[in-house]
Protein backbone atom coordinates (compact mmCIF):
# COMPACT_ATOMS: atom_id res chain seq x y z
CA UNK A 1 -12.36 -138.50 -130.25
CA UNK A 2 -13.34 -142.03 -131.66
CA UNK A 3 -10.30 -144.40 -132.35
CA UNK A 4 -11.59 -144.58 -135.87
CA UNK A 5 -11.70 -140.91 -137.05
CA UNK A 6 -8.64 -141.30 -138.65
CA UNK A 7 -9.64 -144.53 -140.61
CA UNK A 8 -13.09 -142.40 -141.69
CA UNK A 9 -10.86 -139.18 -142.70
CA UNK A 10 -8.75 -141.27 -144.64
CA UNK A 11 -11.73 -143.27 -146.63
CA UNK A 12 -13.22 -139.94 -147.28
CA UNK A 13 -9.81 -138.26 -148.39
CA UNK A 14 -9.69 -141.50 -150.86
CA UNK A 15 -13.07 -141.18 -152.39
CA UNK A 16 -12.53 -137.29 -153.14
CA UNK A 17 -8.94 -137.89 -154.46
CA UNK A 18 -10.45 -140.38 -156.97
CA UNK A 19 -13.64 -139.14 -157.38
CA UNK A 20 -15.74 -142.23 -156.13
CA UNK A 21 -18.83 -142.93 -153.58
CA UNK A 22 -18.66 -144.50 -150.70
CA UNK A 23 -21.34 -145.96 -148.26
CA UNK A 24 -22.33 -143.07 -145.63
CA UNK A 25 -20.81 -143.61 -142.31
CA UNK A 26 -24.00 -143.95 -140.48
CA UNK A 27 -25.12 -147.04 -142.66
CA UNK A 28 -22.51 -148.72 -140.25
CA UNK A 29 -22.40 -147.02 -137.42
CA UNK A 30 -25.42 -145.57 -135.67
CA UNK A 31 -23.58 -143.55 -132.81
CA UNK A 32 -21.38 -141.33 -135.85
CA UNK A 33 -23.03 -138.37 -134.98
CA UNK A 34 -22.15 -135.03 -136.07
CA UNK A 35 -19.96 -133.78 -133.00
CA UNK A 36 -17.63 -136.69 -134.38
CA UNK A 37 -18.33 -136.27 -137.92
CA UNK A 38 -16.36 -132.49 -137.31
CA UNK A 39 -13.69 -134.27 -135.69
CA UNK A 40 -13.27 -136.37 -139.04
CA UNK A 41 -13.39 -133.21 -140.56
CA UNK A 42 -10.91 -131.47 -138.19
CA UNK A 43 -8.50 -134.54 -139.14
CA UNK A 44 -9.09 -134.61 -143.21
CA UNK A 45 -8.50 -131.26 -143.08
CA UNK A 46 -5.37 -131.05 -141.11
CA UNK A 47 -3.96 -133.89 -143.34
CA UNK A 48 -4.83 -131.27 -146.53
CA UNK A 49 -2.95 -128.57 -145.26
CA UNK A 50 0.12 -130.63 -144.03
CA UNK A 51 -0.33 -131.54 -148.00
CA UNK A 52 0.30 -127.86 -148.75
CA UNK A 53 -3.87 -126.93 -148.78
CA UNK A 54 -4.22 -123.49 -147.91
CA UNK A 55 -8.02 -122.43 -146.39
CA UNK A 56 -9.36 -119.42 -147.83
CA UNK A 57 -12.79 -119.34 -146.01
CA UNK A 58 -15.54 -121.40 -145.45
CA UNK A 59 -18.55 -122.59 -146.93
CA UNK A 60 -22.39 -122.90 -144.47
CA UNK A 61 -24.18 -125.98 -146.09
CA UNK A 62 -27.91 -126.45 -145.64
CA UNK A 63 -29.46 -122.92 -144.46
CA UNK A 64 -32.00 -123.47 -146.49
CA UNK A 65 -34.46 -124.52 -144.50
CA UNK A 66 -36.98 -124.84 -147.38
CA UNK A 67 -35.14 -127.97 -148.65
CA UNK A 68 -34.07 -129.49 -144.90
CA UNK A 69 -36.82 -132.17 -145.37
CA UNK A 70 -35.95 -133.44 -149.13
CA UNK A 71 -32.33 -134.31 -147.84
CA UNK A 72 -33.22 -135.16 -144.52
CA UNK A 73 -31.10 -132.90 -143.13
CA UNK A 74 -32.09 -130.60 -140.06
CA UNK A 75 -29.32 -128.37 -138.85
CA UNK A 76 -26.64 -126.32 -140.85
CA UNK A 77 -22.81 -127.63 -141.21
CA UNK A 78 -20.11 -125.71 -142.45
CA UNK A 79 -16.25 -126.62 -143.79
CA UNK A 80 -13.20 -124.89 -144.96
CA UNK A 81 -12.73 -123.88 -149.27
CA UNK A 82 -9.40 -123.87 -150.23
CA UNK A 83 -7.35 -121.36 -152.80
CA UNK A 84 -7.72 -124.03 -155.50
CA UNK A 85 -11.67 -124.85 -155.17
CA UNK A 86 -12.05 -120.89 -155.02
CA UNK A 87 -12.45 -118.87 -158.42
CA UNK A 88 -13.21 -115.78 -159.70
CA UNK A 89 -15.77 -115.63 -162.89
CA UNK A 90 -14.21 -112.68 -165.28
CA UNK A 91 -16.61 -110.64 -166.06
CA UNK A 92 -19.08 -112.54 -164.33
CA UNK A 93 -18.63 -115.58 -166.58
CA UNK A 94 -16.58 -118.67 -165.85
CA UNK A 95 -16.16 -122.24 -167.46
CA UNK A 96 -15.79 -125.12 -165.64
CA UNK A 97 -14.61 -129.03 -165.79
CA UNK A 98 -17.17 -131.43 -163.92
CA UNK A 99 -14.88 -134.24 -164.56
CA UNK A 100 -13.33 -133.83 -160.81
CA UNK A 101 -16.74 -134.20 -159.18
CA UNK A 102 -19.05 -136.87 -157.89
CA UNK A 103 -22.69 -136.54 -158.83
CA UNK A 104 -22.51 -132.72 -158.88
CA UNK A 105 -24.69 -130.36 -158.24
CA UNK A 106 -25.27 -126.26 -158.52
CA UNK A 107 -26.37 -123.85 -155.99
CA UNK A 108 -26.59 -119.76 -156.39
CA UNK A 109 -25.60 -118.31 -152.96
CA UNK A 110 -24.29 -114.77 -151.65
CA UNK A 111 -21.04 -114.51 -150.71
CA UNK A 112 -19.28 -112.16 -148.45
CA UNK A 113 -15.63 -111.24 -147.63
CA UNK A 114 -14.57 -110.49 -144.48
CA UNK A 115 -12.84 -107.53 -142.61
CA UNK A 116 -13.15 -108.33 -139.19
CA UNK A 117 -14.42 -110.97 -137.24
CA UNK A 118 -18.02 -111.30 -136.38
CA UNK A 119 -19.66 -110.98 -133.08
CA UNK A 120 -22.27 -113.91 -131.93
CA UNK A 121 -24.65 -111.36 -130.84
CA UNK A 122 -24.57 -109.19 -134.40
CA UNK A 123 -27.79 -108.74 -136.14
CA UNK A 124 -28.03 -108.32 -140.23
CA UNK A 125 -26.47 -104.86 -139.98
CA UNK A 126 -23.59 -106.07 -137.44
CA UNK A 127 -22.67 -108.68 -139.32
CA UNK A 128 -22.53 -106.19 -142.83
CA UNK A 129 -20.11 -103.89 -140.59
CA UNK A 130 -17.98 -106.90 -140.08
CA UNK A 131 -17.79 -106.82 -144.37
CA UNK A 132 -15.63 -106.37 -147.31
CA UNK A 133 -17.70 -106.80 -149.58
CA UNK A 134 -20.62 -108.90 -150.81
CA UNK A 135 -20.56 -111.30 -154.34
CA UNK A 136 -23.01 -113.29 -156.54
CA UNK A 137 -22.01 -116.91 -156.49
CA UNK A 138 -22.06 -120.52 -157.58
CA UNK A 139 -21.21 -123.50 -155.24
CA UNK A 140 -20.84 -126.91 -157.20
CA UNK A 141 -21.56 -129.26 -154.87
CA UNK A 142 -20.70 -132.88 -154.59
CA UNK A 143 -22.21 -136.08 -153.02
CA UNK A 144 -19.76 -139.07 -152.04
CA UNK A 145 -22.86 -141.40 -150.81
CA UNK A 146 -24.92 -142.98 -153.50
CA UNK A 147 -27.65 -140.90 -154.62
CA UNK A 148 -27.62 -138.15 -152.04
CA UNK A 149 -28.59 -140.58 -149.69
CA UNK A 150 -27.03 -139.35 -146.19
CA UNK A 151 -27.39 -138.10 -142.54
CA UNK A 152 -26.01 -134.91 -141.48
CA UNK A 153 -22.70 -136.08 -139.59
CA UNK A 154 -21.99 -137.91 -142.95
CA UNK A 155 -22.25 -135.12 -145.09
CA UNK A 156 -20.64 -132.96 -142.49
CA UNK A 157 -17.64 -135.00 -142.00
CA UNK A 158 -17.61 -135.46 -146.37
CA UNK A 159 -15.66 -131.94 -146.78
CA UNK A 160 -19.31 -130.45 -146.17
CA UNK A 161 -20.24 -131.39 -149.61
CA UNK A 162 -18.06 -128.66 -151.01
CA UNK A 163 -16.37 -128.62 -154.80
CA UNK A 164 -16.06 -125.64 -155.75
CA UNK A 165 -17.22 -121.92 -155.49
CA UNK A 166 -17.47 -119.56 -158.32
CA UNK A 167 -17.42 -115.89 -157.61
CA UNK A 168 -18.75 -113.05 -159.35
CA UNK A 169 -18.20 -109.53 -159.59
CA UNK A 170 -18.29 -108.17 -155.90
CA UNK A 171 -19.96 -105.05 -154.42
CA UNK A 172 -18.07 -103.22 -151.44
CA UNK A 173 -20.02 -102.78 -148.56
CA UNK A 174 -20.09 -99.25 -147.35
CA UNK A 175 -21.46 -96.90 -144.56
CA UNK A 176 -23.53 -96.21 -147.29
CA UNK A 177 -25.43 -98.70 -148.72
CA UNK A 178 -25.37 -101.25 -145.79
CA UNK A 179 -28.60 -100.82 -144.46
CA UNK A 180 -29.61 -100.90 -147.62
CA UNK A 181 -28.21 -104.22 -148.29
CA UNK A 182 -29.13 -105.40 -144.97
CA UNK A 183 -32.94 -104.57 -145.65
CA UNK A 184 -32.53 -106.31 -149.22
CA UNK A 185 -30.89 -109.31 -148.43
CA UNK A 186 -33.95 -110.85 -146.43
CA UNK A 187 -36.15 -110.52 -149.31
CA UNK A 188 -34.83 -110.65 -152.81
CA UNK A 189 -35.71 -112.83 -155.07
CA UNK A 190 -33.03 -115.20 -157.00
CA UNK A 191 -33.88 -116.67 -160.22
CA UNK A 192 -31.87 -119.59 -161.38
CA UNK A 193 -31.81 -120.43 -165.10
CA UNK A 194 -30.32 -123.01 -167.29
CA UNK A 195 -29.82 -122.36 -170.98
CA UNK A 196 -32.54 -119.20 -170.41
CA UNK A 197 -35.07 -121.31 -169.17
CA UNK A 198 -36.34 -120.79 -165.66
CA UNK A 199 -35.35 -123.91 -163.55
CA UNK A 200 -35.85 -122.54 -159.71
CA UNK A 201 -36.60 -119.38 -157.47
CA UNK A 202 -35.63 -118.37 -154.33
CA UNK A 203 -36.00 -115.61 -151.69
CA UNK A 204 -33.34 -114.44 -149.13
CA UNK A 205 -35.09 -115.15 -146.34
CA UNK A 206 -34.91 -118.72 -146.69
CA UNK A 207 -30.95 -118.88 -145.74
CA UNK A 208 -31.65 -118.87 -142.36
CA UNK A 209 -33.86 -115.64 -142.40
CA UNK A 210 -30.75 -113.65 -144.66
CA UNK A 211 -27.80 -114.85 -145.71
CA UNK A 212 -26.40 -111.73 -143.16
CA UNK A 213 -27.49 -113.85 -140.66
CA UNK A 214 -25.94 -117.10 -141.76
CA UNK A 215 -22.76 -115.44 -141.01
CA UNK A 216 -23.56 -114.70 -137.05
CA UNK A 217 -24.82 -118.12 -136.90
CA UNK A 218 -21.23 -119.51 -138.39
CA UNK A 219 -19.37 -117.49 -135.91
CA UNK A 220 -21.82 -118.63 -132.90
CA UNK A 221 -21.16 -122.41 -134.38
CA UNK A 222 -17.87 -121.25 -134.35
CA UNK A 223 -17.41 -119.94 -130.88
CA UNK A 224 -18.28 -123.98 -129.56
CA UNK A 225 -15.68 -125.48 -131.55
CA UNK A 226 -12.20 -124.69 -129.71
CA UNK A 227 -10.85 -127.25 -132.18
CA UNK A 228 -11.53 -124.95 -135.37
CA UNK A 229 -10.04 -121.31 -135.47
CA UNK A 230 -12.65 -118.14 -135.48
CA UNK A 231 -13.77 -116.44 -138.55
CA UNK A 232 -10.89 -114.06 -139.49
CA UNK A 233 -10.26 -110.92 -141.39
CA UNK A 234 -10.16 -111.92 -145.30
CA UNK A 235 -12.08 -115.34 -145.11
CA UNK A 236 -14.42 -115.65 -148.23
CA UNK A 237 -17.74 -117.19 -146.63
CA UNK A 238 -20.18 -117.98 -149.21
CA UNK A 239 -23.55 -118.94 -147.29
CA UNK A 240 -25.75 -121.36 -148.88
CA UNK A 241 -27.94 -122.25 -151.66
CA UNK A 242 -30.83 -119.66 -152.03
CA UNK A 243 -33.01 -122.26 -154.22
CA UNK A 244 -32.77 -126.10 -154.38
CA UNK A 245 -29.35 -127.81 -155.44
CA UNK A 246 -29.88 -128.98 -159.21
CA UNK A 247 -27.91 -131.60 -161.39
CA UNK A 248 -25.73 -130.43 -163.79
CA UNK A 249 -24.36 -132.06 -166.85
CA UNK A 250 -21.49 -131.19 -169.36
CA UNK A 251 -22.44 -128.82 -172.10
CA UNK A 252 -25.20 -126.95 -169.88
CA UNK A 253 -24.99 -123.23 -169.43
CA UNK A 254 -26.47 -121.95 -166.04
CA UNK A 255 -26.93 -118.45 -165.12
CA UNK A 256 -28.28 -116.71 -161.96
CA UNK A 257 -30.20 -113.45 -161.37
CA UNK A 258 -30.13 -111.64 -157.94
CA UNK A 259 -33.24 -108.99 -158.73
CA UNK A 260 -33.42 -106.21 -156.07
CA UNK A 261 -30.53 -107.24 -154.60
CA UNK A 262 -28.28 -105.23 -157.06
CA UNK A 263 -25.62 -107.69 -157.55
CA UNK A 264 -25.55 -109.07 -161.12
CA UNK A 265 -25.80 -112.59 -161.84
CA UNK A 266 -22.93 -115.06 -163.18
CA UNK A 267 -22.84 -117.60 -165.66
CA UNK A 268 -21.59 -120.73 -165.43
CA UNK A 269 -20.41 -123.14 -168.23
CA UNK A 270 -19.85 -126.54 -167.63
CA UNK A 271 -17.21 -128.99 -169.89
C-alpha cells in the first residue's frame, strides 16, 4: 500500500461530504493505478463504516462497453452502496433531491438480489440460480473530477462514481422462468425517456454480454481481492448502465422501459 492512500481517501471522503470536485489523482501522479486506487477505496470505505455506514451490496461501473471509449475508460470497477444511497421507488415511482450530488448523472440498469454466492465459473443461468430476484433500476451517478474528465483508478478509488440507486418493483427468480430470463437478458431492449421523449436505447448485451454475466465477472474480480469480502447472500448488486449516462437537472422527469424483458420501468423525479 502507498504511504499516501490515506491522504487520497481522506481528500475524496472531503469532496463527497461537501459535494465539491477535486483534481483526479492521476493529474499528479502517473503511477496511481487502479490496484492502488481499490486500496483508497478499501480505506474510505472502512473509515464509512467505522462512521456507522452499513454496505448493502455493490454497484459494477462501466460494463458497458459501448461507451468505454467516450470516458476513456477500459475495464469495469465496482464499490460498495450503502442502506442510505439504496431506495425503493413505490410503485415504481420515486422523487429525488440532486442537491447532494456533483455533476450528476442517470443510468437505467438491472438489478439483482442475491441468495447465495456466485461461482467464478457460472454462466447466465448459474449466476440466475445464485438469485433472489431481479429489479428495474436507476443509478445516479456522480463525478468528483471536473467535467468527467478521469482515468479509471481515479474513478475507481472516487466511491466508483456511485450516488444513489433507485429500485423498482422486483421479479422473483424461479425454477420457472429463469431460463427464460437468462435467454432475455442478453437481448432486450431498454428505452430511456425524459419527460416522454426518447433520449437513449440500449440492448442487454452490451453489459458485458448480459447483465447475468456482470455478476460472475464481479465475483471473479472478487475472488483476487483478499482485501474485500465475497459476494454474500442478500447483497443488492445493480450492474451497470444499459445506455449512456445522461445529465440530469431539477424539475426533469425520467422514466425507463425494459421491453421483452418483463420488468416494468420506473420513474424518476428529480427536485
Amino acid at each position: 500500500m502507498r504511504d499516501d492512500t490515506g491522504a487520497i481517501a481522506g481528500r475524496l471522503i472531503v469532496a463527497y461530504d461537501n459535494a465539491t470536485t477535486l483534481a483526479p489523482i492521476t493529474a499528479s501522479d502517473a503511477g496511481f493505478d487502479v490496484a492502488a486506487a481499490y486500496d483508497v477505496l478499501r480505506e474510505i470505505e472502512t473509515r464509512r463504516v467505522a462512521g456507522g455506514w452499513e454496505p448493502v451490496g455493490r454497484k459494477i461501473g462501466f460494463t458497458n462497453r459501448t461507451i468505454w471509449s467516450r470516458y476513456g475508460v477500459y475495464l469495469p470497477m465496482w464499490a460498495h452502496m450503502w442502506v442510505h444511497t439504496v431506495h425503493y421507488a413505490t410503485a415504481n415511482c420515486a422523487t429525488l433531491a440532486l442537491a447532494p450530488f456533483v455533476q450528476p448523472r442517470i443510468e437505467p440498469e438491472v438489478v439483482f438480489k442475491l441468495k447465495a454466492p456466485v461461482p467464478v465459473a457460472a454462466d447466465a443461468h448459474g449466476a440466475l440460480a445464485c438469485v433472489e430476484w431481479i429489479a428495474p433500476g436507476f443509478e445516479i451517478v456522480q463525478s468528483h473530477f471536473p467535467d468527467w474528465k478521469f482515468a479509471a483508478a481515479d474513478c475507481t478509488a472516487a466511491f466508483g462514481l456511485h450516488g444513489v440507486l433507485v429500485v423498482g418493483t422486483p421479479l422473483a427468480v424461479t425454477d420457472r422462468n429463469r431460463a427464460e430470463l437468462a435467454a432475455a437478458l442478453p437481448l432486450f431492449t431498454l428505452t430511456l425517456r425524459r419527460s416522454g421523449a426518447v433520449i437513449d436505447t440500449g440492448v442487454g448485451a452490451n453489459v458485458l454480454d448480459s447483465p447475468a454475466l456482470a455478476l460472475v465477472h464481479l465475483a471473479r474480480v472478487l475472488a483476487l481481492q483478499p482485501q474485500f469480502p465475497p459476494l454474500a447472500v442478500g447483497e443488492i448488486i445493480t450492474t451497470g448502465t444499459v445506455t449512456d449516462a445522461w445529465p440530469i437537472s431539477a424539475g426533469e422527469m425520467w422514466t425507463s422501459d425494459y421491453g421483452a424483458l418483463g420488468l416494468p420501468g420506473v420513474t424518476l423525479t428529480f427536485s
